[in-house]
N, C-alpha and C. Protein backbone atom coordinates (compact mmCIF):
# COMPACT_ATOMS: atom_id res chain seq x y z
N UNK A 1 137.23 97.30 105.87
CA UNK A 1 136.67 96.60 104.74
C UNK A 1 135.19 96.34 104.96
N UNK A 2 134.84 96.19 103.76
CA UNK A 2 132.83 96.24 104.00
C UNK A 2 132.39 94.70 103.86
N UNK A 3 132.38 94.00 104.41
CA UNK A 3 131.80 92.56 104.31
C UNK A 3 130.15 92.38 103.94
N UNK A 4 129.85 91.24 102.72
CA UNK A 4 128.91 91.53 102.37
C UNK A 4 127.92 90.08 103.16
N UNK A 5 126.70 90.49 103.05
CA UNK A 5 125.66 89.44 104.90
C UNK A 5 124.86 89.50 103.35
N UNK A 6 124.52 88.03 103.80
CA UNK A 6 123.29 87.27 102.83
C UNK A 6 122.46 86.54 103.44
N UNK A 7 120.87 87.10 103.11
CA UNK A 7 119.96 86.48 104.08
C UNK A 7 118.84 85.67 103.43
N UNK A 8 118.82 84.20 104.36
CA UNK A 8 118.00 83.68 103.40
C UNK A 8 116.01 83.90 104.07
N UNK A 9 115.39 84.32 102.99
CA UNK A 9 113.91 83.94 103.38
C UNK A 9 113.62 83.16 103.35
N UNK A 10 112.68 82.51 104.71
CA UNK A 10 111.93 81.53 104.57
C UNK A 10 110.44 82.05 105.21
N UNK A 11 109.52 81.11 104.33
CA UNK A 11 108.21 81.51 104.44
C UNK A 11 107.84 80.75 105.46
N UNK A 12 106.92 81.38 106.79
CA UNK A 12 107.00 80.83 108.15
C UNK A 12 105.42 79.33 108.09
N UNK A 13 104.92 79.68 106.65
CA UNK A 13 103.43 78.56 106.85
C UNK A 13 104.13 77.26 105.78
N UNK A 14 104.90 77.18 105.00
CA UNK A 14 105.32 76.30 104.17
C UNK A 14 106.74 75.99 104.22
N UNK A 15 107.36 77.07 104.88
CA UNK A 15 109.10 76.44 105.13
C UNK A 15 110.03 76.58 103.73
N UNK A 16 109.47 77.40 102.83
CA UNK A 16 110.17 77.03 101.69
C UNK A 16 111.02 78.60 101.33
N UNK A 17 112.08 78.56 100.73
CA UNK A 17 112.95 79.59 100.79
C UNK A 17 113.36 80.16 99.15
N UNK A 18 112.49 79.28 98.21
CA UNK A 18 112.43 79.61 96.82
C UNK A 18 111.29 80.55 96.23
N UNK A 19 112.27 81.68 96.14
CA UNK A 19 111.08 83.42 95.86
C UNK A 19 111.96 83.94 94.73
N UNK A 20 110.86 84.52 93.78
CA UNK A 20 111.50 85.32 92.75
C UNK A 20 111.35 86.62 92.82
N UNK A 21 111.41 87.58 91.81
CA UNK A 21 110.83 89.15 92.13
C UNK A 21 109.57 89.25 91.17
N UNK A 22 108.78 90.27 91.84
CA UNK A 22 107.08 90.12 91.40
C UNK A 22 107.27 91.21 91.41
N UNK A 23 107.99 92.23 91.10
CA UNK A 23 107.83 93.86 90.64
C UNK A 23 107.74 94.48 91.61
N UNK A 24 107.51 95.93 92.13
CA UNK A 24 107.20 96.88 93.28
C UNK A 24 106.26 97.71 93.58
N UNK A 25 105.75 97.82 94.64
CA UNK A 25 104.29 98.40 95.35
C UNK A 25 105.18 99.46 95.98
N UNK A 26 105.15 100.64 95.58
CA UNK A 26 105.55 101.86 96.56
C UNK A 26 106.49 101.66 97.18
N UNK A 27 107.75 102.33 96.08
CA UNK A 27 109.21 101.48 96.18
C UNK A 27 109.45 100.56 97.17
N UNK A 28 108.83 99.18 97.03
CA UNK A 28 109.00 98.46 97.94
C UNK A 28 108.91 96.94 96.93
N UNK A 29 109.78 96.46 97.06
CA UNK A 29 110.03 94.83 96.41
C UNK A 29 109.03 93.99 96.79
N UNK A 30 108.27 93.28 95.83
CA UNK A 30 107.90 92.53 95.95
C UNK A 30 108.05 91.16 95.03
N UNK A 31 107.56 90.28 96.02
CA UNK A 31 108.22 88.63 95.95
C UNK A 31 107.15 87.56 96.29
N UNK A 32 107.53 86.65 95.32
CA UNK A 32 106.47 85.17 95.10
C UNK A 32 107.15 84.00 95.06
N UNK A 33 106.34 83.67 96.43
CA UNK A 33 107.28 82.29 96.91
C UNK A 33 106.52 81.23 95.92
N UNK A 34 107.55 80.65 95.16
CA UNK A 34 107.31 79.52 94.23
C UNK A 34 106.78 78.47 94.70
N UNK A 35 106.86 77.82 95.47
CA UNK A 35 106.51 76.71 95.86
C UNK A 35 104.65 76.48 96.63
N UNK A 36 104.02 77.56 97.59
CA UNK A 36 103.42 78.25 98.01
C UNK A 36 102.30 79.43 97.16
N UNK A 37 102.66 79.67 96.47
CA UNK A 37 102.47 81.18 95.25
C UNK A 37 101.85 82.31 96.37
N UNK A 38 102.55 82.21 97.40
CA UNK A 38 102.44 83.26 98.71
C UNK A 38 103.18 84.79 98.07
N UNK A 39 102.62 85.36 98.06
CA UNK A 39 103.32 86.78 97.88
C UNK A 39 103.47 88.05 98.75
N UNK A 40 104.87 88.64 99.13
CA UNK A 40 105.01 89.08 100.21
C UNK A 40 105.69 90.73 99.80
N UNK A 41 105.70 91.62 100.25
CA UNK A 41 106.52 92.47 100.34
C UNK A 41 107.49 93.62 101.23
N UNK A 42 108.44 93.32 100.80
CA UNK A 42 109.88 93.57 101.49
C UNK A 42 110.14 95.07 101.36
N UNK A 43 110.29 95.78 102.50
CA UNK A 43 110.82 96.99 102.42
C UNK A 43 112.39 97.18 102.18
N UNK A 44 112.82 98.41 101.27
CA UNK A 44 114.11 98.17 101.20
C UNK A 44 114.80 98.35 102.49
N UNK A 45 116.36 97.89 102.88
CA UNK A 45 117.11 98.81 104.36
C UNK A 45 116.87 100.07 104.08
N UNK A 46 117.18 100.54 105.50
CA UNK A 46 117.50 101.97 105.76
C UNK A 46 118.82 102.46 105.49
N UNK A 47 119.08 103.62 104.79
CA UNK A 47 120.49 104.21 104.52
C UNK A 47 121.30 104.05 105.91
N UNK A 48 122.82 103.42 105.75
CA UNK A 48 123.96 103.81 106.88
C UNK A 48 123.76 105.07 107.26
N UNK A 49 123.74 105.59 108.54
CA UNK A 49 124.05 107.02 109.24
C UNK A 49 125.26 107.13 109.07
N UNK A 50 125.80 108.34 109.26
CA UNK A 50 127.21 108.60 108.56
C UNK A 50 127.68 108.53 110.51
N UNK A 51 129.34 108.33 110.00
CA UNK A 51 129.72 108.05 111.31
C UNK A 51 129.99 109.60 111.89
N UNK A 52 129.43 109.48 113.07
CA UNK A 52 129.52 110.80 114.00
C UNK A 52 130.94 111.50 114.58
């Protein structure tokens, strides 16, 4: 079974973990911490390797 992992961000200069989505820079997510108006961007994961 595939269990699903939820991760929370927190911004390391203000401590605050409330971010929305701010659109994408070279398929890559980007995000604006509300509280802060810090804006950061997140690379997506890497694809599973198939099992050997």
């Amino acid at each position: 079974m595939m269990q699903m992992m939820q991760m929370t961000l927190m911004h390391a200069k203000c401590g605050s973990s409330a971010l929305r989505k701010n659109g994408t820079s070279n398929d890559k997510a980007k995000c604006l911490y509300t509280f802060c108006r810090h804006q950061a961007v997140f690379a997506p994961a890497a694809p599973r390797k198939a099992a050997q």
